[in-house]
PDB file of N, CA and C in Angstrom:
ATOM      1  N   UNK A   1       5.664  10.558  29.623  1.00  0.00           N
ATOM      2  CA  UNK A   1       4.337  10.172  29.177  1.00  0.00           C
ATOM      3  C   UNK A   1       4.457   8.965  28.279  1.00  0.00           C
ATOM      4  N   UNK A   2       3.343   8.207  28.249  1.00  0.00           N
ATOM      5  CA  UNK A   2       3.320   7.061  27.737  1.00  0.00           C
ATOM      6  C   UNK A   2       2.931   7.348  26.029  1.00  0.00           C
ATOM      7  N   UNK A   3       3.095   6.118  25.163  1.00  0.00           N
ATOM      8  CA  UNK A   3       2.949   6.184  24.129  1.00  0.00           C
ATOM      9  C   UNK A   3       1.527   4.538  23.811  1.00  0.00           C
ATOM     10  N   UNK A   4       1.048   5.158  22.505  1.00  0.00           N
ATOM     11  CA  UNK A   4      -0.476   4.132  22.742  1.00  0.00           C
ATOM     12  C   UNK A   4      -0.538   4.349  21.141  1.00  0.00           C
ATOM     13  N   UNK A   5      -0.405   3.026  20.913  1.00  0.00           N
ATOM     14  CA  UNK A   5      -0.767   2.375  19.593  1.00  0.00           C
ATOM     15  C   UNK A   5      -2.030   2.791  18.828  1.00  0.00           C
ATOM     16  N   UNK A   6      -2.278   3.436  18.323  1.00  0.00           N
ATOM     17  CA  UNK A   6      -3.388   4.395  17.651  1.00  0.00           C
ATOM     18  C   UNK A   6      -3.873   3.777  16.202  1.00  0.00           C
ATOM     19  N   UNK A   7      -2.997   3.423  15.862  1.00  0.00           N
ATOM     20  CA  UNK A   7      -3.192   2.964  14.377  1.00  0.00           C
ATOM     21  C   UNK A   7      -2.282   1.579  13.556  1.00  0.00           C
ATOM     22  N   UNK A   8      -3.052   0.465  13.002  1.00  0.00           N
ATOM     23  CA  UNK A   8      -2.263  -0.378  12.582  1.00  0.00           C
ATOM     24  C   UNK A   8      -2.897  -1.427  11.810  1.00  0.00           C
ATOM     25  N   UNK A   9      -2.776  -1.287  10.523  1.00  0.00           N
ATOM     26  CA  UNK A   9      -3.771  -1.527   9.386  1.00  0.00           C
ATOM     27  C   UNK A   9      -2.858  -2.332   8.475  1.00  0.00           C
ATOM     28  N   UNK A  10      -1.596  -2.385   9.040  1.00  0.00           N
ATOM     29  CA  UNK A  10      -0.608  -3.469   7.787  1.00  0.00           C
ATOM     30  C   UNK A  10       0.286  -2.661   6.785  1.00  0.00           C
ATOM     31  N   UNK A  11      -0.280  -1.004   6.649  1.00  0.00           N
ATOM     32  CA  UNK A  11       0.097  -0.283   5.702  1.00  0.00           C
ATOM     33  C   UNK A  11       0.837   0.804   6.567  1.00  0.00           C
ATOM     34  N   UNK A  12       0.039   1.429   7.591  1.00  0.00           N
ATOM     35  CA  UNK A  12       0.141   2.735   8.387  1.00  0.00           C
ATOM     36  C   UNK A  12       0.464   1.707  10.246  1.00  0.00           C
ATOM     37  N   UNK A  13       1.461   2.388  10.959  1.00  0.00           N
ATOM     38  CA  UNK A  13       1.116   2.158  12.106  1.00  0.00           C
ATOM     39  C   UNK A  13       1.610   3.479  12.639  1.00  0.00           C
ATOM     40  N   UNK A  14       0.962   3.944  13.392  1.00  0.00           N
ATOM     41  CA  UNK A  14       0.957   4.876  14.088  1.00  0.00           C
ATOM     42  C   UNK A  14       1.102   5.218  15.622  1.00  0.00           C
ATOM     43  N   UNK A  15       1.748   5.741  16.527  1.00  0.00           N
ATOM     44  CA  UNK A  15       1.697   6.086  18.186  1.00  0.00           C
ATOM     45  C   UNK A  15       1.497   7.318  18.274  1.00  0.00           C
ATOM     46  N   UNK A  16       0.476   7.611  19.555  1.00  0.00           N
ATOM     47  CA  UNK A  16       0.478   8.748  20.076  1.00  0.00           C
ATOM     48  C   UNK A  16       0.587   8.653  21.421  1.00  0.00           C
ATOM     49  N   UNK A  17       1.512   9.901  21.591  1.00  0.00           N
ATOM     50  CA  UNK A  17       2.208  10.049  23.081  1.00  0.00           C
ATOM     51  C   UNK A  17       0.759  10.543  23.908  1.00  0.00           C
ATOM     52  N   UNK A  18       0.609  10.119  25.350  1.00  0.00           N
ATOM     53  CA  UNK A  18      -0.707  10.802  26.026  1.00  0.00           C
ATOM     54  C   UNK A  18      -0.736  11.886  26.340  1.00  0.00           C
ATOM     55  N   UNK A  19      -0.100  13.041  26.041  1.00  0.00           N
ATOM     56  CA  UNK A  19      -0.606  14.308  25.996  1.00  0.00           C
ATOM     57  C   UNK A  19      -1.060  15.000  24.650  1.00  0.00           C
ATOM     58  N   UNK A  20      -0.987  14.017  23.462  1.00  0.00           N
ATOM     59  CA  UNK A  20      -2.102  13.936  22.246  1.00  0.00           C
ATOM     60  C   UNK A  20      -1.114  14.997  21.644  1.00  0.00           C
ATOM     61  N   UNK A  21       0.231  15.894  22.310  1.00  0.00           N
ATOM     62  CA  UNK A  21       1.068  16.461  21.154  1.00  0.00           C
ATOM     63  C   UNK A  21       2.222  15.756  20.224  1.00  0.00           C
ATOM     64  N   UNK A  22       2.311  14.634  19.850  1.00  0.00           N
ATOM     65  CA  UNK A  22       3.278  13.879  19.949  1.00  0.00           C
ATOM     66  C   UNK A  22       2.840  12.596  18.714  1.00  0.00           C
ATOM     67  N   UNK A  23       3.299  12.826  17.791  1.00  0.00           N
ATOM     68  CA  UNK A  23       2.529  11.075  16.876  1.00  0.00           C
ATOM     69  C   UNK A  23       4.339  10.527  16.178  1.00  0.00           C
ATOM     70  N   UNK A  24       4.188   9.563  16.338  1.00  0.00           N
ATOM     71  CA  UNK A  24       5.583   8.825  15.294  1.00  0.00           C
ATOM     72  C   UNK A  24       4.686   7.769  14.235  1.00  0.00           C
ATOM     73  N   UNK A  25       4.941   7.629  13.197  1.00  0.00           N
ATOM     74  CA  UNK A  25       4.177   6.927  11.947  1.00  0.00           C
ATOM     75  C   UNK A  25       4.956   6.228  11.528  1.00  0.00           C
ATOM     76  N   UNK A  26       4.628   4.806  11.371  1.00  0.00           N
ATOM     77  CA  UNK A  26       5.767   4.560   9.946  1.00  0.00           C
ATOM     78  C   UNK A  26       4.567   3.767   8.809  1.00  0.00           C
ATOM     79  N   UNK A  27       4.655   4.235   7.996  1.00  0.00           N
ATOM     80  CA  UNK A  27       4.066   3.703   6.642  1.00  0.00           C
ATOM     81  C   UNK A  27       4.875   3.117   5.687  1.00  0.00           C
ATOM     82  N   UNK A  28       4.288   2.005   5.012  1.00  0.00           N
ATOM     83  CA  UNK A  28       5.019   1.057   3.784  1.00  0.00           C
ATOM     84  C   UNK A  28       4.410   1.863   2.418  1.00  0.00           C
ATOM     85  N   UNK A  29       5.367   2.414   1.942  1.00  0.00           N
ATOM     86  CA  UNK A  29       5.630   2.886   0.789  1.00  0.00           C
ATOM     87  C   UNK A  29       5.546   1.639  -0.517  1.00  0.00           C
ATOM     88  N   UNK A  30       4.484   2.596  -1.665  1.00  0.00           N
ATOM     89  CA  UNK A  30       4.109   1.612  -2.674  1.00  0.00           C
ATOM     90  C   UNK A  30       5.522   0.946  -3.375  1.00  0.00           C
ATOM     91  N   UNK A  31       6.707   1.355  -3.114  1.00  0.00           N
ATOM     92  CA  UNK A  31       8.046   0.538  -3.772  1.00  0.00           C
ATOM     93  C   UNK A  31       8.270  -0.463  -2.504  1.00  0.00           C
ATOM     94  N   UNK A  32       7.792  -0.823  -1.631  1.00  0.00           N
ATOM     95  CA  UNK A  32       8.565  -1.836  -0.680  1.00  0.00           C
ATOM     96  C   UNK A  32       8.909  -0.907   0.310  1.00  0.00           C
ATOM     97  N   UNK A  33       9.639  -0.011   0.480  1.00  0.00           N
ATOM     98  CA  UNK A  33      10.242   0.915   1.535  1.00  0.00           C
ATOM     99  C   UNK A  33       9.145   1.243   2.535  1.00  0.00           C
ATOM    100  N   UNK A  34       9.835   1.699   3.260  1.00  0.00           N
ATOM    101  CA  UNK A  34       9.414   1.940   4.623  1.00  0.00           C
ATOM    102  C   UNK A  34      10.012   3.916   5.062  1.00  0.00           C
ATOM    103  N   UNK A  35       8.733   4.588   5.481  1.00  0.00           N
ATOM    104  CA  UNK A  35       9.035   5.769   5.881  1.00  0.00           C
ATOM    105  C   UNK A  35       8.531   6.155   7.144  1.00  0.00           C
ATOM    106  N   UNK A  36       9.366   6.329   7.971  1.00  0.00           N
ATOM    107  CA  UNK A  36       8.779   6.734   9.981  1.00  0.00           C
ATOM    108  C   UNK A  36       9.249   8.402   9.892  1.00  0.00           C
ATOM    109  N   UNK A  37       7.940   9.075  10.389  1.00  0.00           N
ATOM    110  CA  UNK A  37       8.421  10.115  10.792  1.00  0.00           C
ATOM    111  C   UNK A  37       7.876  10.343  11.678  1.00  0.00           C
ATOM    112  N   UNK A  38       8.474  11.562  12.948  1.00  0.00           N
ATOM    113  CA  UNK A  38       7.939  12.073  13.962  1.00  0.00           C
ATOM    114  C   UNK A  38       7.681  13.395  13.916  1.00  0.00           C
ATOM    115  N   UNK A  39       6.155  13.923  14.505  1.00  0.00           N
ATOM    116  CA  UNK A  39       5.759  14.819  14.323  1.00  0.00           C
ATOM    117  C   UNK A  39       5.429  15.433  16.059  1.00  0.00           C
ATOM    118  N   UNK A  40       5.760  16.297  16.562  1.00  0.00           N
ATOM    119  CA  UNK A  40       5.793  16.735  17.949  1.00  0.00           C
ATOM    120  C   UNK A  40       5.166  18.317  17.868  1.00  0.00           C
ATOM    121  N   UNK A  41       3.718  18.518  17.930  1.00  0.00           N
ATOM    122  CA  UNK A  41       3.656  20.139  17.984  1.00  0.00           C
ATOM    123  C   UNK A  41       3.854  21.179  18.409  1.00  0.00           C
ATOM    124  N   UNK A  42       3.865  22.107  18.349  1.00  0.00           N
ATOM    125  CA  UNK A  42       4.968  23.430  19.045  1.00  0.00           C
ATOM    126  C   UNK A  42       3.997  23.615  20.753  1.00  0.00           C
ATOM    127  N   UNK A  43       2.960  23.297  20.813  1.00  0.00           N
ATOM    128  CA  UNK A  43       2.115  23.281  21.941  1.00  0.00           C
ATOM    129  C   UNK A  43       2.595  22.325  23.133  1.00  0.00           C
ATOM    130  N   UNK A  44       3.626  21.611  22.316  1.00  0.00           N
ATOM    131  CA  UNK A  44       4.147  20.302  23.029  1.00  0.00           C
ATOM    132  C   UNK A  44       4.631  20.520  24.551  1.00  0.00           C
ATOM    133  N   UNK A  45       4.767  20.256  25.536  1.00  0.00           N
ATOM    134  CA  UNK A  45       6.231  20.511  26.472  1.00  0.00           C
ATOM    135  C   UNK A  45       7.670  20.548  26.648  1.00  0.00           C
ATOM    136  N   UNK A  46       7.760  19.764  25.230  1.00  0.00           N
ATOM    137  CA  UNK A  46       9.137  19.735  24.953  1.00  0.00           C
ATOM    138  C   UNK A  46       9.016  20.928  23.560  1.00  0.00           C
ATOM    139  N   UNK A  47      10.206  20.493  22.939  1.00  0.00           N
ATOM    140  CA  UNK A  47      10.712  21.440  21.743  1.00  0.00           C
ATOM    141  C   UNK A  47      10.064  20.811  20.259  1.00  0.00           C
ATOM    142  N   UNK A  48       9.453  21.372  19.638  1.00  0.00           N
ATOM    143  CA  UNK A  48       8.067  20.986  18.684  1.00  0.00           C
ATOM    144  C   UNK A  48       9.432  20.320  17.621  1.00  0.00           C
ATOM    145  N   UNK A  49       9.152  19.295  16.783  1.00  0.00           N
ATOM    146  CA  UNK A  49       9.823  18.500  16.106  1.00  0.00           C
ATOM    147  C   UNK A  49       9.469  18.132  14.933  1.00  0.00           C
ATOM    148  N   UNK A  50       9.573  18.124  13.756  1.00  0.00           N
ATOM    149  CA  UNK A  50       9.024  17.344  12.355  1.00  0.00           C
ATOM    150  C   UNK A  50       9.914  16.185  11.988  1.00  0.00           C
ATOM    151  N   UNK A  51      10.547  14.861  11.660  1.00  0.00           N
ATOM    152  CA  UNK A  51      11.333  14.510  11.030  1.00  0.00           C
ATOM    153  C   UNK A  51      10.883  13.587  10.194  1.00  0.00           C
ATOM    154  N   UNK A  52      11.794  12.823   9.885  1.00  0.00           N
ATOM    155  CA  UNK A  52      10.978  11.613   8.398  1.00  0.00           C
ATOM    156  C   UNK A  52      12.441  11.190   8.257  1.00  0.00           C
ATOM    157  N   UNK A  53      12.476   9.956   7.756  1.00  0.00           N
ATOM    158  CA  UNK A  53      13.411   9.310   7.526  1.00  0.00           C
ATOM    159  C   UNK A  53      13.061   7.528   6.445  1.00  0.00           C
ATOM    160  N   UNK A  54      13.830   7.630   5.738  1.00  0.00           N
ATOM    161  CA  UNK A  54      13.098   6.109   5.153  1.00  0.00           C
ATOM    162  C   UNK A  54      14.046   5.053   4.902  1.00  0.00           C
ATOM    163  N   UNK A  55      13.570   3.687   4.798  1.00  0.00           N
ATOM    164  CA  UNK A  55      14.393   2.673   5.326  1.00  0.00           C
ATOM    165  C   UNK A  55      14.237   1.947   3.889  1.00  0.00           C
ATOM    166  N   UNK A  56      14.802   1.170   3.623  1.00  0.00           N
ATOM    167  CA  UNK A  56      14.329  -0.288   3.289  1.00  0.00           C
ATOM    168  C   UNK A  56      13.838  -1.506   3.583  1.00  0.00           C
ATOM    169  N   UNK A  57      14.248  -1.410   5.101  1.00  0.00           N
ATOM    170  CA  UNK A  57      13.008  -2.701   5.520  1.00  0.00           C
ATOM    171  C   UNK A  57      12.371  -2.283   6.625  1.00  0.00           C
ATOM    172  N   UNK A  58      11.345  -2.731   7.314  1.00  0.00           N
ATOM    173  CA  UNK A  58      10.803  -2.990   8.322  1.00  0.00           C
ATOM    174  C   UNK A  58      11.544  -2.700   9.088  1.00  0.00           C
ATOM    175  N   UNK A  59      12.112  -3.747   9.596  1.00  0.00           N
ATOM    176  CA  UNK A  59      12.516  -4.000  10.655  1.00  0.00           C
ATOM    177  C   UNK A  59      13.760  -2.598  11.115  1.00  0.00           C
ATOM    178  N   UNK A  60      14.265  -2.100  10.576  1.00  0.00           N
ATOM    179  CA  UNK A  60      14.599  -0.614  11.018  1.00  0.00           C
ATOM    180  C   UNK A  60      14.243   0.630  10.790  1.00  0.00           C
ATOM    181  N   UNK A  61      12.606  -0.354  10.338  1.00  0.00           N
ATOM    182  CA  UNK A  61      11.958   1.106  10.491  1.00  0.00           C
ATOM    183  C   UNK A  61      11.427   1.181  11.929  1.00  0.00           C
ATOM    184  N   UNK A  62      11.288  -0.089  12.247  1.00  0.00           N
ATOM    185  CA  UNK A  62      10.702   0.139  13.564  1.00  0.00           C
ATOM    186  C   UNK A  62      11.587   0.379  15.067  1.00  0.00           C
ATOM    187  N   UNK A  63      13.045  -0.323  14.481  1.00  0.00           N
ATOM    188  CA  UNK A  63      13.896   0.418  15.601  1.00  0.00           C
ATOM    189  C   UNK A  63      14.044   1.922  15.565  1.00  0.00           C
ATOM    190  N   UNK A  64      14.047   2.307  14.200  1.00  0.00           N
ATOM    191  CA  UNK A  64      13.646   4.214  14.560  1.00  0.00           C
ATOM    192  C   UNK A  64      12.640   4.550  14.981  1.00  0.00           C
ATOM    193  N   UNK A  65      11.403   4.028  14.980  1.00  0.00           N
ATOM    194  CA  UNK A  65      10.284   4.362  15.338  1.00  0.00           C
ATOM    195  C   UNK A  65      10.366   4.020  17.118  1.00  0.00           C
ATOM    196  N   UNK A  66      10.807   3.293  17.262  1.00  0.00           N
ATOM    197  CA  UNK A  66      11.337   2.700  18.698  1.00  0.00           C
ATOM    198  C   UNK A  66      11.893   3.959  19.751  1.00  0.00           C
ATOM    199  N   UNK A  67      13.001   4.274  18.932  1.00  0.00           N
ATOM    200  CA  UNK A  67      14.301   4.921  19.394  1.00  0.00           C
ATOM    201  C   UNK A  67      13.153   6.740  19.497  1.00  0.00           C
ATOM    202  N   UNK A  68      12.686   6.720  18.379  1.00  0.00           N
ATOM    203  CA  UNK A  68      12.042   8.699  18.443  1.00  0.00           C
ATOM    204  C   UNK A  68      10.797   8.401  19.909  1.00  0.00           C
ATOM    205  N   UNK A  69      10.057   7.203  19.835  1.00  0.00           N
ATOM    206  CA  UNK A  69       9.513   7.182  21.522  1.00  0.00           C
ATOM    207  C   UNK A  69      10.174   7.291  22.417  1.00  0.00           C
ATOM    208  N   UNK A  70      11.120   6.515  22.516  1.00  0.00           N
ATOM    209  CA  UNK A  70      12.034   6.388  24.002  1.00  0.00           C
ATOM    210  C   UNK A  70      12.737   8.101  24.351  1.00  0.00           C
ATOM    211  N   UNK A  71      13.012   8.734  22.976  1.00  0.00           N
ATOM    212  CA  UNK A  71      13.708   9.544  22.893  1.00  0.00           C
ATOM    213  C   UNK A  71      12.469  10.912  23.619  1.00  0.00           C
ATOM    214  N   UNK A  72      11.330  10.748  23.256  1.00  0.00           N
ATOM    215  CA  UNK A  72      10.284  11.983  23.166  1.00  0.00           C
ATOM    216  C   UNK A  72       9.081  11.715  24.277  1.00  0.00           C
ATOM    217  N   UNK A  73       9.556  10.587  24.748  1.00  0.00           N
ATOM    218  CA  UNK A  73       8.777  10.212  26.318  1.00  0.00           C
ATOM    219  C   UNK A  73       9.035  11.608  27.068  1.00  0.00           C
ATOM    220  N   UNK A  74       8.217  11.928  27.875  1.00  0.00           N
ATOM    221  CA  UNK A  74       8.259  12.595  28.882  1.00  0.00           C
ATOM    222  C   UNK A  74       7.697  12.156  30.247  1.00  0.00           C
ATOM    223  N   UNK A  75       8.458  12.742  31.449  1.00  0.00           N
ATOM    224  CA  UNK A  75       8.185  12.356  32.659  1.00  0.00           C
ATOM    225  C   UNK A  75       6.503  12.487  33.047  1.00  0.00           C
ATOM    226  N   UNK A  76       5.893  11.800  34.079  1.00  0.00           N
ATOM    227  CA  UNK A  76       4.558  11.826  34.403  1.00  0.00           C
ATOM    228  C   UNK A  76       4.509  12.555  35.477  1.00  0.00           C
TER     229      UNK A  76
END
């Protein structure tokens, strides 16, 4: 299943996978940092998931944010 840009305000960006069980976030934290987590609900098809992880920059926040889609795609 595909993933669709839901949210992106400069502060928050957000994806949701199209079966609407599935969101990855990453938000800029008021120190500069950067925090992506993935949230997958137990209703899901796959195996329900919480994680969080935080960066210091951008730019690997968004290769994790990258990597938990590619990872939590599911077939169509």
């Amino acid at each position: 299943m595909s993933w669709s840009l839901e949210r992106d305000d400069g502060t928050v960006t957000e994806w949701e996978r199209s079966d609407r069980y599935a969101t990855v976030r990453l938000r800029e934290r008021g120190d500069g940092e950067f925090v992506v987590r993935l949230d997958v609900m137990e209703q899901a098809a796959d195996e329900s998931a919480y994680e969080r992880e935080r960066f210091g920059d951008r730019d690997a926040a968004e290769e994790r944010a990258a990597a938990w889609r590619d990872e939590r795609a599911l077939d169509e």
